[in-house]
C-alpha atoms as a PDB file:
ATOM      1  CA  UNK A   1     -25.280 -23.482  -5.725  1.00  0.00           C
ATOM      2  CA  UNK A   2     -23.958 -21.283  -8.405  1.00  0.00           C
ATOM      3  CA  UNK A   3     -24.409 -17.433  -9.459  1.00  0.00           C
ATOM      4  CA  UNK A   4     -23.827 -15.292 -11.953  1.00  0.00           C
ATOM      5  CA  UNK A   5     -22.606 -11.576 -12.140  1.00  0.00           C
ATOM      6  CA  UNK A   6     -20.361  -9.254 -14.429  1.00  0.00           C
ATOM      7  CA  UNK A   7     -17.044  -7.553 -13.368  1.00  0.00           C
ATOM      8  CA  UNK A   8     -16.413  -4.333 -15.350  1.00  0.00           C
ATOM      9  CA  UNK A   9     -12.801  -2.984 -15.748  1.00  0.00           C
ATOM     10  CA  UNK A  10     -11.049  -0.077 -17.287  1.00  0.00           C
ATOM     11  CA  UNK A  11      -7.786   1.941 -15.794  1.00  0.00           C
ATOM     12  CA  UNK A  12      -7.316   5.167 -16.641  1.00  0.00           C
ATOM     13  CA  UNK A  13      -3.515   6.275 -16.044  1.00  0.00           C
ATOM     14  CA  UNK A  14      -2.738  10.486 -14.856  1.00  0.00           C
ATOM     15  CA  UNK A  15       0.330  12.169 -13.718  1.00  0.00           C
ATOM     16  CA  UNK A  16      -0.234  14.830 -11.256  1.00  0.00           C
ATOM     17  CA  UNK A  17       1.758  16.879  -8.754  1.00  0.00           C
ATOM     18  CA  UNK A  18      -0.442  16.526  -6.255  1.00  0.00           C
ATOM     19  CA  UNK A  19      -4.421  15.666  -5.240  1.00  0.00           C
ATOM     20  CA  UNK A  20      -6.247  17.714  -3.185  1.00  0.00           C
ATOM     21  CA  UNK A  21     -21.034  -3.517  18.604  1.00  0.00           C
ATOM     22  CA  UNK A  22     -21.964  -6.801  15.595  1.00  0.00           C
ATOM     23  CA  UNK A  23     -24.223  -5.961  13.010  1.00  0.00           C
ATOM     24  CA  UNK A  24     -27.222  -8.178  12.345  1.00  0.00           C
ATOM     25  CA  UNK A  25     -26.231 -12.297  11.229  1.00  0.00           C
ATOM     26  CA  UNK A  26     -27.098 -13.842   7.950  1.00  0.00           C
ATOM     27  CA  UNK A  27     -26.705 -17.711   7.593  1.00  0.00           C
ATOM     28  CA  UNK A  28     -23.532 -17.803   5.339  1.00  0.00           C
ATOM     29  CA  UNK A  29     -23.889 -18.906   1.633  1.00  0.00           C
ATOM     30  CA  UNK A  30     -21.093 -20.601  -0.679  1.00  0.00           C
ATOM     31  CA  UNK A  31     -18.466 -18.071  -1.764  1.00  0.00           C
ATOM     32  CA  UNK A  32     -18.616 -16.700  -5.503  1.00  0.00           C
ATOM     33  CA  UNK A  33     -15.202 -16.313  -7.844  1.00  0.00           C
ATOM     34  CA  UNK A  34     -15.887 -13.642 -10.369  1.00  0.00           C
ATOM     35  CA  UNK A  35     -16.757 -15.245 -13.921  1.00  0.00           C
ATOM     36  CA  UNK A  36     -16.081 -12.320 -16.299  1.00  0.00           C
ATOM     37  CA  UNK A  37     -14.358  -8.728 -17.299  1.00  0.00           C
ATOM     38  CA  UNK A  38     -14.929  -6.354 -19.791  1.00  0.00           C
ATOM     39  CA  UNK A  39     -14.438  -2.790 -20.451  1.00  0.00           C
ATOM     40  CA  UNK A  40     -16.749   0.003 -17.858  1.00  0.00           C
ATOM     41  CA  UNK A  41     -18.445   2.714 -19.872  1.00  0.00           C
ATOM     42  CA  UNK A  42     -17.841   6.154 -20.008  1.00  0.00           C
ATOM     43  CA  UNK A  43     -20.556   7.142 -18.183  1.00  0.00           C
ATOM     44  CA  UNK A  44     -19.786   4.688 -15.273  1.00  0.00           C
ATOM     45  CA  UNK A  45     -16.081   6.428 -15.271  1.00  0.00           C
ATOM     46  CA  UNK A  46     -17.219  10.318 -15.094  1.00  0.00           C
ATOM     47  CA  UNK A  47     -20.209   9.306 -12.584  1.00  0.00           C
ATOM     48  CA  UNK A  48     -17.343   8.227 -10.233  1.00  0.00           C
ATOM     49  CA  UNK A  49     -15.153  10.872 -10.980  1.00  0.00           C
ATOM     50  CA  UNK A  50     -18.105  13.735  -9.915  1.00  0.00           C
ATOM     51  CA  UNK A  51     -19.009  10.877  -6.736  1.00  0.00           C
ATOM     52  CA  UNK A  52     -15.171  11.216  -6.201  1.00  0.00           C
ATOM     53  CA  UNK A  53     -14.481  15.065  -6.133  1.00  0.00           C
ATOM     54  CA  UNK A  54     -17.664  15.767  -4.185  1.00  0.00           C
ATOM     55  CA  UNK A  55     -16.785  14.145  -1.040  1.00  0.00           C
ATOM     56  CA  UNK A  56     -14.216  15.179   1.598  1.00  0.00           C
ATOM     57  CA  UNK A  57     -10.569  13.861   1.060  1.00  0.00           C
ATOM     58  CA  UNK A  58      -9.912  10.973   3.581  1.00  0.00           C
ATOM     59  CA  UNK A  59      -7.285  11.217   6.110  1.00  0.00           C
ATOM     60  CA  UNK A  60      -3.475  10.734   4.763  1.00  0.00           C
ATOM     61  CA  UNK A  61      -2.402   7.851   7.085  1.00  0.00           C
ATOM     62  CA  UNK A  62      -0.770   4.298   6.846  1.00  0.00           C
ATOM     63  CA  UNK A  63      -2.936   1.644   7.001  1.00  0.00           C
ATOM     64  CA  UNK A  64      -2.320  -2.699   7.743  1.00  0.00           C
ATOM     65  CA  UNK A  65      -4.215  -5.171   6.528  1.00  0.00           C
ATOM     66  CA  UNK A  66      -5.052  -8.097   9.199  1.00  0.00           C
ATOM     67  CA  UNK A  67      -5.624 -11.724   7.669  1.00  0.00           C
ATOM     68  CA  UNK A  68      -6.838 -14.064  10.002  1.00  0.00           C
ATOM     69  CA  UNK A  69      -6.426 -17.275   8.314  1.00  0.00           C
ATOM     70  CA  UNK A  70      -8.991 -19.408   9.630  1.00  0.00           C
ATOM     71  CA  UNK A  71     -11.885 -22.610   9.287  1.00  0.00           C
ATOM     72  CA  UNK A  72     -15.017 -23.809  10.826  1.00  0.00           C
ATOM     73  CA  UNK A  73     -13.270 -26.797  12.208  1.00  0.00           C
ATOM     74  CA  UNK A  74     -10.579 -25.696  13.620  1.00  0.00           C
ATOM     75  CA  UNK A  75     -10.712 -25.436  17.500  1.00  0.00           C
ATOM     76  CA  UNK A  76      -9.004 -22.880  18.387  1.00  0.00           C
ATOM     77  CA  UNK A  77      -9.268 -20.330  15.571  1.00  0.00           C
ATOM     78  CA  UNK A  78     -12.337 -18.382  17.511  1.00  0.00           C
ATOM     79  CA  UNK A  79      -9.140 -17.249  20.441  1.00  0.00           C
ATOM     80  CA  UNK A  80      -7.447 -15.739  17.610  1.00  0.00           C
ATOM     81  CA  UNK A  81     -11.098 -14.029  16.216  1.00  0.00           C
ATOM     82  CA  UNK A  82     -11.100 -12.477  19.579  1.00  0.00           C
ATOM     83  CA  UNK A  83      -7.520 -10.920  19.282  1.00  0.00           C
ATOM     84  CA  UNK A  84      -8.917  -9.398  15.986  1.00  0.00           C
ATOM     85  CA  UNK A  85     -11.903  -7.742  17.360  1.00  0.00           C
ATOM     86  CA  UNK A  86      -9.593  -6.630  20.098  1.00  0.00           C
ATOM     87  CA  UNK A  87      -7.377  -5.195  17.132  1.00  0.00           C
ATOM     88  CA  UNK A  88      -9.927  -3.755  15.464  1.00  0.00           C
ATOM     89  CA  UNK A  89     -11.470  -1.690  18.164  1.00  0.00           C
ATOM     90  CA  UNK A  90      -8.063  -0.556  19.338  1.00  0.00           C
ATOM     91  CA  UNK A  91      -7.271   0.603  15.710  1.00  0.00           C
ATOM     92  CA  UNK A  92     -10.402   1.884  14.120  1.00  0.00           C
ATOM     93  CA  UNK A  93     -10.322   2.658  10.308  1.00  0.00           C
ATOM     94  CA  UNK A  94      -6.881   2.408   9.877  1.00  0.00           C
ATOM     95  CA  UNK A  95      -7.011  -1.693  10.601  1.00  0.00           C
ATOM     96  CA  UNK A  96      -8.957  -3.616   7.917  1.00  0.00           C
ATOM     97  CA  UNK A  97      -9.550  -7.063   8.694  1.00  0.00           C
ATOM     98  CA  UNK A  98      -9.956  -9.824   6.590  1.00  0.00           C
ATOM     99  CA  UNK A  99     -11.071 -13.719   7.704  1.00  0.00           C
ATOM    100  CA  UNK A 100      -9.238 -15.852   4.875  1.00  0.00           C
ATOM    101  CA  UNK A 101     -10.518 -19.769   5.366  1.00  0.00           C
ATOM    102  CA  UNK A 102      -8.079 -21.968   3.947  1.00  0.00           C
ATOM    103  CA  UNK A 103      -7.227 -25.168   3.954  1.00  0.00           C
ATOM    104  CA  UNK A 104      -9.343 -28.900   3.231  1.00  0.00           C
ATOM    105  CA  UNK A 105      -9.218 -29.976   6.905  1.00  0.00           C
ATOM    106  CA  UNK A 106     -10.134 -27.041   8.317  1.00  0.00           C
ATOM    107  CA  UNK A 107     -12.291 -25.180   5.708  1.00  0.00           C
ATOM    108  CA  UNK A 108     -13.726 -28.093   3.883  1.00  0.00           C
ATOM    109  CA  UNK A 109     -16.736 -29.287   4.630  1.00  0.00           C
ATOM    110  CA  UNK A 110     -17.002 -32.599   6.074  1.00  0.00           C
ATOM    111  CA  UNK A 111     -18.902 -35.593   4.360  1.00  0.00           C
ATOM    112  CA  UNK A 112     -19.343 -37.485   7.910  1.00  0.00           C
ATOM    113  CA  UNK A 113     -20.638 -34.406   9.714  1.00  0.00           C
ATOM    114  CA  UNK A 114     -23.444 -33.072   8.266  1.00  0.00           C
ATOM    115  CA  UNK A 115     -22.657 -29.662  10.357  1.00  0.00           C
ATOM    116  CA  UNK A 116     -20.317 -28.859   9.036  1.00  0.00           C
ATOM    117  CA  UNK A 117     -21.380 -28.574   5.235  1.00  0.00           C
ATOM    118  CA  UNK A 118     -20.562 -24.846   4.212  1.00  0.00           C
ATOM    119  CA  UNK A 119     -17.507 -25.041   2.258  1.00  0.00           C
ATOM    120  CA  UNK A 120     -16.409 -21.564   3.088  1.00  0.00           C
ATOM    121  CA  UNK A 121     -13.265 -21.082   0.786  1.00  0.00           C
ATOM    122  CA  UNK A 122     -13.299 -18.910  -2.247  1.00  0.00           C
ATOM    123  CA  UNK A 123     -12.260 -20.704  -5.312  1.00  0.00           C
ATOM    124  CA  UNK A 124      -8.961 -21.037  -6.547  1.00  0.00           C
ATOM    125  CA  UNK A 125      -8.204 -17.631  -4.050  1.00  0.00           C
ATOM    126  CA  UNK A 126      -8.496 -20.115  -0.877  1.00  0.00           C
ATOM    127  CA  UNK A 127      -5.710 -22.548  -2.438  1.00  0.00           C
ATOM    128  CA  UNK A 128      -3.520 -19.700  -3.681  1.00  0.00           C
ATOM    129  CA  UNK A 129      -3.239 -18.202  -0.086  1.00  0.00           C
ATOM    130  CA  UNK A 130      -2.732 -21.654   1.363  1.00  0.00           C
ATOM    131  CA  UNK A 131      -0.138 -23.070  -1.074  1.00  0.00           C
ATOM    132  CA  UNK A 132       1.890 -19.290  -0.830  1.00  0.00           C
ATOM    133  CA  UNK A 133       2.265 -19.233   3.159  1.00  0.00           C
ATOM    134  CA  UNK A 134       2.280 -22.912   3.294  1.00  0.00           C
ATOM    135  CA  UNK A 135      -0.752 -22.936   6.014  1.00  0.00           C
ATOM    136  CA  UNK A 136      -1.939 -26.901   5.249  1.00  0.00           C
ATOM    137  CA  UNK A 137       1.803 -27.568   7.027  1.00  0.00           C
ATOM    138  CA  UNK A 138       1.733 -25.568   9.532  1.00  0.00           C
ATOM    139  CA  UNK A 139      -1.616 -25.845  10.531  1.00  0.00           C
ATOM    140  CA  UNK A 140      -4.106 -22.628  12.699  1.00  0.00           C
ATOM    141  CA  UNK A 141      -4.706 -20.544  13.519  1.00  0.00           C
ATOM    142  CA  UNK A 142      -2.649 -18.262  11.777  1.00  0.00           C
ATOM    143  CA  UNK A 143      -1.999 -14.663  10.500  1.00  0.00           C
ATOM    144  CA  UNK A 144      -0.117 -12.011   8.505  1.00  0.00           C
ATOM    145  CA  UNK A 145      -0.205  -8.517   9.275  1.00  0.00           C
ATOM    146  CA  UNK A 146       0.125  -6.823   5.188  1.00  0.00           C
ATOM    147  CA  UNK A 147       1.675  -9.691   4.550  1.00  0.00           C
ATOM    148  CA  UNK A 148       5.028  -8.315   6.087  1.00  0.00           C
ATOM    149  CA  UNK A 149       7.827 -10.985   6.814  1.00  0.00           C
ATOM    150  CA  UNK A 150       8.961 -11.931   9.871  1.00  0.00           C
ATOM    151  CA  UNK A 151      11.966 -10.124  10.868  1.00  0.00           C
ATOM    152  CA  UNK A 152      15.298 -12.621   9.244  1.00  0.00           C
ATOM    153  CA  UNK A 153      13.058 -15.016   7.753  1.00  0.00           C
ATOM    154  CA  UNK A 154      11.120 -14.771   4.265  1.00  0.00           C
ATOM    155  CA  UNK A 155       8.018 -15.957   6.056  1.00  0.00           C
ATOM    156  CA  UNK A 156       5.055 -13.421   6.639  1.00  0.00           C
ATOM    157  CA  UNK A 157       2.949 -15.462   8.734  1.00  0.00           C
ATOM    158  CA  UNK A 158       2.442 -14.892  12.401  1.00  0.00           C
ATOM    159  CA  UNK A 159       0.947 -16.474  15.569  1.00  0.00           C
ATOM    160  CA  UNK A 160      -1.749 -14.626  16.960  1.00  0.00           C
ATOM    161  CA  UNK A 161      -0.092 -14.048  20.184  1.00  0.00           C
ATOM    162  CA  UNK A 162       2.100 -11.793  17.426  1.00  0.00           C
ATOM    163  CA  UNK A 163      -0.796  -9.687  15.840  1.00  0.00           C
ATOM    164  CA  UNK A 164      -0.695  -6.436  17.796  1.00  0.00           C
ATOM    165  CA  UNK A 165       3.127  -5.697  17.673  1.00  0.00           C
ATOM    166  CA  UNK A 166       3.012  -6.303  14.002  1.00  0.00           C
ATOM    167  CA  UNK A 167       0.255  -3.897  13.537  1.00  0.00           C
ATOM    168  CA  UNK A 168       1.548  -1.152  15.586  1.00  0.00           C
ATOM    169  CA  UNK A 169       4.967  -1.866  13.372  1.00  0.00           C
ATOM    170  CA  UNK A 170       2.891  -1.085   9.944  1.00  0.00           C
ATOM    171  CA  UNK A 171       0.790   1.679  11.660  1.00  0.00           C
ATOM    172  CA  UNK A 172       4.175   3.601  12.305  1.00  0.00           C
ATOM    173  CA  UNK A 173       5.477   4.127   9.573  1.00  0.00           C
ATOM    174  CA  UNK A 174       5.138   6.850   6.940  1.00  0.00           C
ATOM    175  CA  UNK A 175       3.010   6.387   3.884  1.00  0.00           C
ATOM    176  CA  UNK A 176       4.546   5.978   0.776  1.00  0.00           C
ATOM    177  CA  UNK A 177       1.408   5.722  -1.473  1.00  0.00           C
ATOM    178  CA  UNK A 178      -2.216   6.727  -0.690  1.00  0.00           C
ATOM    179  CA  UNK A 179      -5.246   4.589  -1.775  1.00  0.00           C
ATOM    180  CA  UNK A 180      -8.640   6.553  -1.997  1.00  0.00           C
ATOM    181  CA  UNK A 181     -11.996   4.175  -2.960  1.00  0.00           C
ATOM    182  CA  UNK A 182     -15.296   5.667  -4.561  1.00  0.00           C
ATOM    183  CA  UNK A 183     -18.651   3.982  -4.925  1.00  0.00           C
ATOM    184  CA  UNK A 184     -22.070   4.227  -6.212  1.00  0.00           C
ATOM    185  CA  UNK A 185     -24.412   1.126  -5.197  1.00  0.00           C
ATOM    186  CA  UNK A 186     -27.717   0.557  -6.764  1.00  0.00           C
ATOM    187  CA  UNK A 187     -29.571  -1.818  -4.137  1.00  0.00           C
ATOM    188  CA  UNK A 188     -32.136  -2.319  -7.000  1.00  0.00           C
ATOM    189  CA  UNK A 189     -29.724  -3.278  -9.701  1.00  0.00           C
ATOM    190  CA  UNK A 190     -27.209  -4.727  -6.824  1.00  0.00           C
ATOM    191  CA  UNK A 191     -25.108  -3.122  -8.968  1.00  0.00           C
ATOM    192  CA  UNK A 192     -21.660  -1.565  -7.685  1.00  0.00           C
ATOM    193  CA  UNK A 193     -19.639   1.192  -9.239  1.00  0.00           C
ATOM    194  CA  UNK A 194     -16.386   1.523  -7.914  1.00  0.00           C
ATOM    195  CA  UNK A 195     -12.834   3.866  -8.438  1.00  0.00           C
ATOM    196  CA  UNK A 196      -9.999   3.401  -6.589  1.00  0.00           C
ATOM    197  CA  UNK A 197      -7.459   5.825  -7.176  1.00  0.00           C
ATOM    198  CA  UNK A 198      -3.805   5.074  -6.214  1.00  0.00           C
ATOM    199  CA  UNK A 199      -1.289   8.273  -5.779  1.00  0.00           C
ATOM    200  CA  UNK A 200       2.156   7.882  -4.979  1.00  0.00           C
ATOM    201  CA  UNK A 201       4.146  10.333  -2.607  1.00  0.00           C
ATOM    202  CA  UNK A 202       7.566   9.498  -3.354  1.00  0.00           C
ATOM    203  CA  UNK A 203       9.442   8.435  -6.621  1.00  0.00           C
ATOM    204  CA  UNK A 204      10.102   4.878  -6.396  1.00  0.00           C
ATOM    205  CA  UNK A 205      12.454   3.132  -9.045  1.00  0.00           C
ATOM    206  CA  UNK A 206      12.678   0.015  -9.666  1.00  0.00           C
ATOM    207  CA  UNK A 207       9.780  -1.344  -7.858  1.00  0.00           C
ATOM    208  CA  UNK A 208       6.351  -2.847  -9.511  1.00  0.00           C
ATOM    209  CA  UNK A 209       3.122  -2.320  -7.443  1.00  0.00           C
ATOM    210  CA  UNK A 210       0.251  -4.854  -7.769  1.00  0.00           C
ATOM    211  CA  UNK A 211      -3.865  -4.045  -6.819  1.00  0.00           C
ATOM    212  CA  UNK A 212      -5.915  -6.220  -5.379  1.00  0.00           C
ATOM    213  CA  UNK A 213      -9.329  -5.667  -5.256  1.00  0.00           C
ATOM    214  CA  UNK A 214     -11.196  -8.405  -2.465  1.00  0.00           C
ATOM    215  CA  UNK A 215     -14.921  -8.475  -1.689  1.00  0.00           C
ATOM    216  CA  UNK A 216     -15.831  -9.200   1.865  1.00  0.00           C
ATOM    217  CA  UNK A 217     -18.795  -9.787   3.696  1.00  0.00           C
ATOM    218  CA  UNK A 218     -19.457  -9.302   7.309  1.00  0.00           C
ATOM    219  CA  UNK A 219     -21.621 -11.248  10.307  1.00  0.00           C
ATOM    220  CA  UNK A 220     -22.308 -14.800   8.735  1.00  0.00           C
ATOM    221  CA  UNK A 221     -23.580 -17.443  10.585  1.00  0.00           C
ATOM    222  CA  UNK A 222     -22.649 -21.241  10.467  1.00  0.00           C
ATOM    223  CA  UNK A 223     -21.053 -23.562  12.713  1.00  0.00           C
ATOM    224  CA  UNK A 224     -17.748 -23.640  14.244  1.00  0.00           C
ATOM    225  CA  UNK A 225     -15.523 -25.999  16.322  1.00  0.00           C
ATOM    226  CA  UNK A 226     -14.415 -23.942  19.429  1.00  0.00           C
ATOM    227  CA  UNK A 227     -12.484 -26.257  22.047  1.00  0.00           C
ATOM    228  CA  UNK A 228     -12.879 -23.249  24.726  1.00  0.00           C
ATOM    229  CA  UNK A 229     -16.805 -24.513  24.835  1.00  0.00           C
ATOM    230  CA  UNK A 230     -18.530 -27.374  26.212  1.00  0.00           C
ATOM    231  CA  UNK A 231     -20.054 -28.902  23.550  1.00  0.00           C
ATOM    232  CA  UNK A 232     -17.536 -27.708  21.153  1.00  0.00           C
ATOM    233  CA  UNK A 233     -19.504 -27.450  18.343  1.00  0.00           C
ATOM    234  CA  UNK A 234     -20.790 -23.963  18.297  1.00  0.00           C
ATOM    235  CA  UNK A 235     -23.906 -23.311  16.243  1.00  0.00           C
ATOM    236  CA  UNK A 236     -24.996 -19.606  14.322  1.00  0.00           C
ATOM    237  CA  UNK A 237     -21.553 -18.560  15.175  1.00  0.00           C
ATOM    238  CA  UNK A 238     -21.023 -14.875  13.475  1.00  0.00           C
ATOM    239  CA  UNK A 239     -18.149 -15.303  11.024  1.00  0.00           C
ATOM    240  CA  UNK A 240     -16.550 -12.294  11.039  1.00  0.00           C
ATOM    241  CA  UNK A 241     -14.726 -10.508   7.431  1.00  0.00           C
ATOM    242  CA  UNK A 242     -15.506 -13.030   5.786  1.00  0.00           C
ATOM    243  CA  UNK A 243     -13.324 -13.263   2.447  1.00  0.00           C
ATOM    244  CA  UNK A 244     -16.266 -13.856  -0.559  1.00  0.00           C
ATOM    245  CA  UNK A 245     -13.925 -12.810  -4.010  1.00  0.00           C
ATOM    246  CA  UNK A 246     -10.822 -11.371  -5.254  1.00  0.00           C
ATOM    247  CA  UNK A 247     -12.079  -9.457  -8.353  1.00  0.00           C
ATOM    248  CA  UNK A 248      -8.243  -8.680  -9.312  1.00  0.00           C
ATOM    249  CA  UNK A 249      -6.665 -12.532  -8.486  1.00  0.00           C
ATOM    250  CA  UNK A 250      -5.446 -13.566  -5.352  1.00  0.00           C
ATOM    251  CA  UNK A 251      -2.541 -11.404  -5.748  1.00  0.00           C
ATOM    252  CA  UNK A 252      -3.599  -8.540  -7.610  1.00  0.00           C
ATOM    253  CA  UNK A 253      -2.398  -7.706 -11.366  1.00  0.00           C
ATOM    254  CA  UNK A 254       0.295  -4.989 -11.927  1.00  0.00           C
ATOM    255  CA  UNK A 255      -0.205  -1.342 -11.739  1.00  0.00           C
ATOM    256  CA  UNK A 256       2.553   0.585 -11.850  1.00  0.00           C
ATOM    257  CA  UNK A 257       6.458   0.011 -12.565  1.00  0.00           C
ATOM    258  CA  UNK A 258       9.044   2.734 -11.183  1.00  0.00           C
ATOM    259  CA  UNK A 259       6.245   5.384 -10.167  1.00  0.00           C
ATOM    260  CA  UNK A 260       7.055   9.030 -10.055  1.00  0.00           C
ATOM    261  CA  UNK A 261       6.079  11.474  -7.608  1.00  0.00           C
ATOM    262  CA  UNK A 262       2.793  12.388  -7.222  1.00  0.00           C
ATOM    263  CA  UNK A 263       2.133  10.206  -9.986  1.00  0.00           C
ATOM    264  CA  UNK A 264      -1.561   8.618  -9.906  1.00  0.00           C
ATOM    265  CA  UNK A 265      -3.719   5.616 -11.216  1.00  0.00           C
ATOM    266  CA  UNK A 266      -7.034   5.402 -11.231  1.00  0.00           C
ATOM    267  CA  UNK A 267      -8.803   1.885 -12.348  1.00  0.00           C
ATOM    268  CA  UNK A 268     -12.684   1.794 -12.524  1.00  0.00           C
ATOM    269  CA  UNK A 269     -14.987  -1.562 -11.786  1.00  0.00           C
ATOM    270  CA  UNK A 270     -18.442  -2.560 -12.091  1.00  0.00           C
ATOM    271  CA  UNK A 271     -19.573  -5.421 -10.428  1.00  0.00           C
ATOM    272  CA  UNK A 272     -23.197  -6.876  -9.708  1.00  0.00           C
ATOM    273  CA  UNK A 273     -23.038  -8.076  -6.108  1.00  0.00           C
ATOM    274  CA  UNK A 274     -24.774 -11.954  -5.969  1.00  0.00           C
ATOM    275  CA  UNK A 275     -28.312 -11.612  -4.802  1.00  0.00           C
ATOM    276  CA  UNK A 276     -27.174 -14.336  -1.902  1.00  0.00           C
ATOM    277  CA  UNK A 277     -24.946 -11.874  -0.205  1.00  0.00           C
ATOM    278  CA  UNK A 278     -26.200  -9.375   2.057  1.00  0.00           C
ATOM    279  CA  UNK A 279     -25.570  -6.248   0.627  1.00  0.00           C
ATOM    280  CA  UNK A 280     -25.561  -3.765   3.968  1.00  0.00           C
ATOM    281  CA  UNK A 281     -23.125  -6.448   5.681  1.00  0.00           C
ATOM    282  CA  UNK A 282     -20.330  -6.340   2.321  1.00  0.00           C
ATOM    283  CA  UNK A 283     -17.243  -4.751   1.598  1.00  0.00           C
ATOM    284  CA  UNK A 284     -14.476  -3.508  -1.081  1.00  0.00           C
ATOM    285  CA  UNK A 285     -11.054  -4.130   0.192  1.00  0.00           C
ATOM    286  CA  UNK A 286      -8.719  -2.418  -2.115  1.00  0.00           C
ATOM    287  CA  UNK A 287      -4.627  -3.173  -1.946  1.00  0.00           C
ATOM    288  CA  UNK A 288      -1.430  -1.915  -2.857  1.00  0.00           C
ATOM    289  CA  UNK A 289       1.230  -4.917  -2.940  1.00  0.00           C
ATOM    290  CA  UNK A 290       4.980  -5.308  -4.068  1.00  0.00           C
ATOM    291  CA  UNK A 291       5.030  -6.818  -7.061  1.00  0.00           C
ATOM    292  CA  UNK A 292       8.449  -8.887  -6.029  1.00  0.00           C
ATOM    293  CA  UNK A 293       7.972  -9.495  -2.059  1.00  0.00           C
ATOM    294  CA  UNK A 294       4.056  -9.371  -1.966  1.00  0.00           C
ATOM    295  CA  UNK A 295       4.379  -7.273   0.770  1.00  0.00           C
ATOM    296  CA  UNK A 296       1.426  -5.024   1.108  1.00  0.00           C
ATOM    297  CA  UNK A 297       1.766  -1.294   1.322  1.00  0.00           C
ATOM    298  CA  UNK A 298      -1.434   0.208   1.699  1.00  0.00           C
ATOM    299  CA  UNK A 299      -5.039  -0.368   2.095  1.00  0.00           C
ATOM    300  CA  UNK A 300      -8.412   0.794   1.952  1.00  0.00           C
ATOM    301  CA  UNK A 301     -11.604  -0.202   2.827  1.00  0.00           C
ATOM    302  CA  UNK A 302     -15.312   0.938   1.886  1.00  0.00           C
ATOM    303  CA  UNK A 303     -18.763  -0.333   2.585  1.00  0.00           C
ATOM    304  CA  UNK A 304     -20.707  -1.327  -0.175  1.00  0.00           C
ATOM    305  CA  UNK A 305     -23.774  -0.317   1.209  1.00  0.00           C
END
């Protein structure tokens, strides 16, 4: 099945000193790349910048970004799931989540079981993540933790026996940047309006910062192979941060180069959410990444609805 929607993008570039239990299920529908961008109006930019000054400045804190990489036939992917909600309950706001399903064996559907039919990858996004932390050779479940390497190796990904330290790690230290996310939704229109402004607290030369703008969506159900259950099969499982788009490429596209102090970017999107998704159960994930280690170093999260 194929949609259609519009992604709207303009950044707008200012130097400043300073800036003041499971939700309901849905049975899961085919992920959606984004098709198209253009230029967001005027009108679009100053309704976001009012939306953006009226509401109380978040909380100046690090956050990490948790990707489970996952499938619907893979076994024992649903013990890692459980780490995650662990994770997440421990660490609140300051954890966003993300379920990433890569891989043909273990994402794919499978043309000699009609079960398992849902092809849950994004495309293109999917292959990107799987080809970069080599996950088709070395199998799941498996994780990064803002895509941080391994201490003395170049490799980022994690067992999930390895989550929590990881995230306590990132949690720790001091921010360097702050991300802050404003949006308007139209449920009508399904049409999103969305800032996300990134400051930076310290001057940083010589390094090139990437955004990444990801669309999740929460609570889907379909089946999944979980060898901890008798039969394994498992159907209307709830699929949980579910990846749906990266509105910005798998990786982002660069922001900033050598950033001063206090220096700030703000980049504006419009984006008509597909009528298949459910709306009250979707999300903007917004990062800052490294432009030469991919490393994320911060992220923000907002409900679309």
């Amino acid at each position: 099945m194929k949609h259609s929607f519009t992604v709207a993008l303009l950044l707008g570039v200012a130097a400043s000193a300073g800036l003041s239990l499971l939700p309901g299920c849905d049975v899961i529908d085919q992920p959606v790349p984004p098709q198209a961008t253009l230029s967001a109006g005027q009108r679009d930019t100053l309704a976001l910048d009012s939306a953006e000054t009226a509401q109380p400045a978040p909380l100046l804190v690090q956050r990490a970004l948790l990707e489970d990489f996952t499938g619907q036939y893979c076994g024992n992917c649903p013990r890692a799931g459980v780490v995650v909600a662990a994770l997440k309950q421990q660490h609140g706001e300051r954890l966003v989540v993300l379920e990433d399903h890569v891989t043909d064996y273990f994402a794919g559907p499978k043309a000699t079981e009609p079960k398992y039919q849902t092809d849950f990858r994004v495309p293109v996004v999917s292959q990107e993540l799987d080809d970069a932390f080599g996950l088709s050779q070395l199998g799941l479940p498996k994780g990064a933790v803002s895509r941080t390497p391994r201490a003395g190796t170049s490799s980022a990904v994690l067992d999930y026996a390895d989550w929590g330290n990881a995230v306590a790690t990132q949690l720790a230290q001091t921010p360097q940047q702050e991300l802050r996310l404003t949006k308007l939704y139209s449920p009508a229109s399904r049409r999103l309006r969305l800032k996300v402004n990134a400051r930076y607290l310290t001057p940083q030369p010589g390094r090139t910062f990437r955004l990444g703008i990801y669309v999740s969506e929460d609570s889907l159900l379909g089946w999944q192979k979980d060898y901890s259950r008798n039969p394994a099969d498992v159907p209307n499982y709830a699929h949980r941060h579910v990846l749906r788009s990266a509105l910005r490429g798998t990786f982002g596209q660069v922001l900033t180069a050598s950033p001063t102090a206090g220096q700030s970017v703000a980049t504006y999107l419009t984006y008509e959410l597909p009528t298949q998704w459910q709306d009250k159960h979707c999300a903007i994930v917004a990062f800052l990444s490294d432009d030469a280690t991919k490393q994320v170093v911060q992220v923000a999260e907002v409900k679309i609805k």
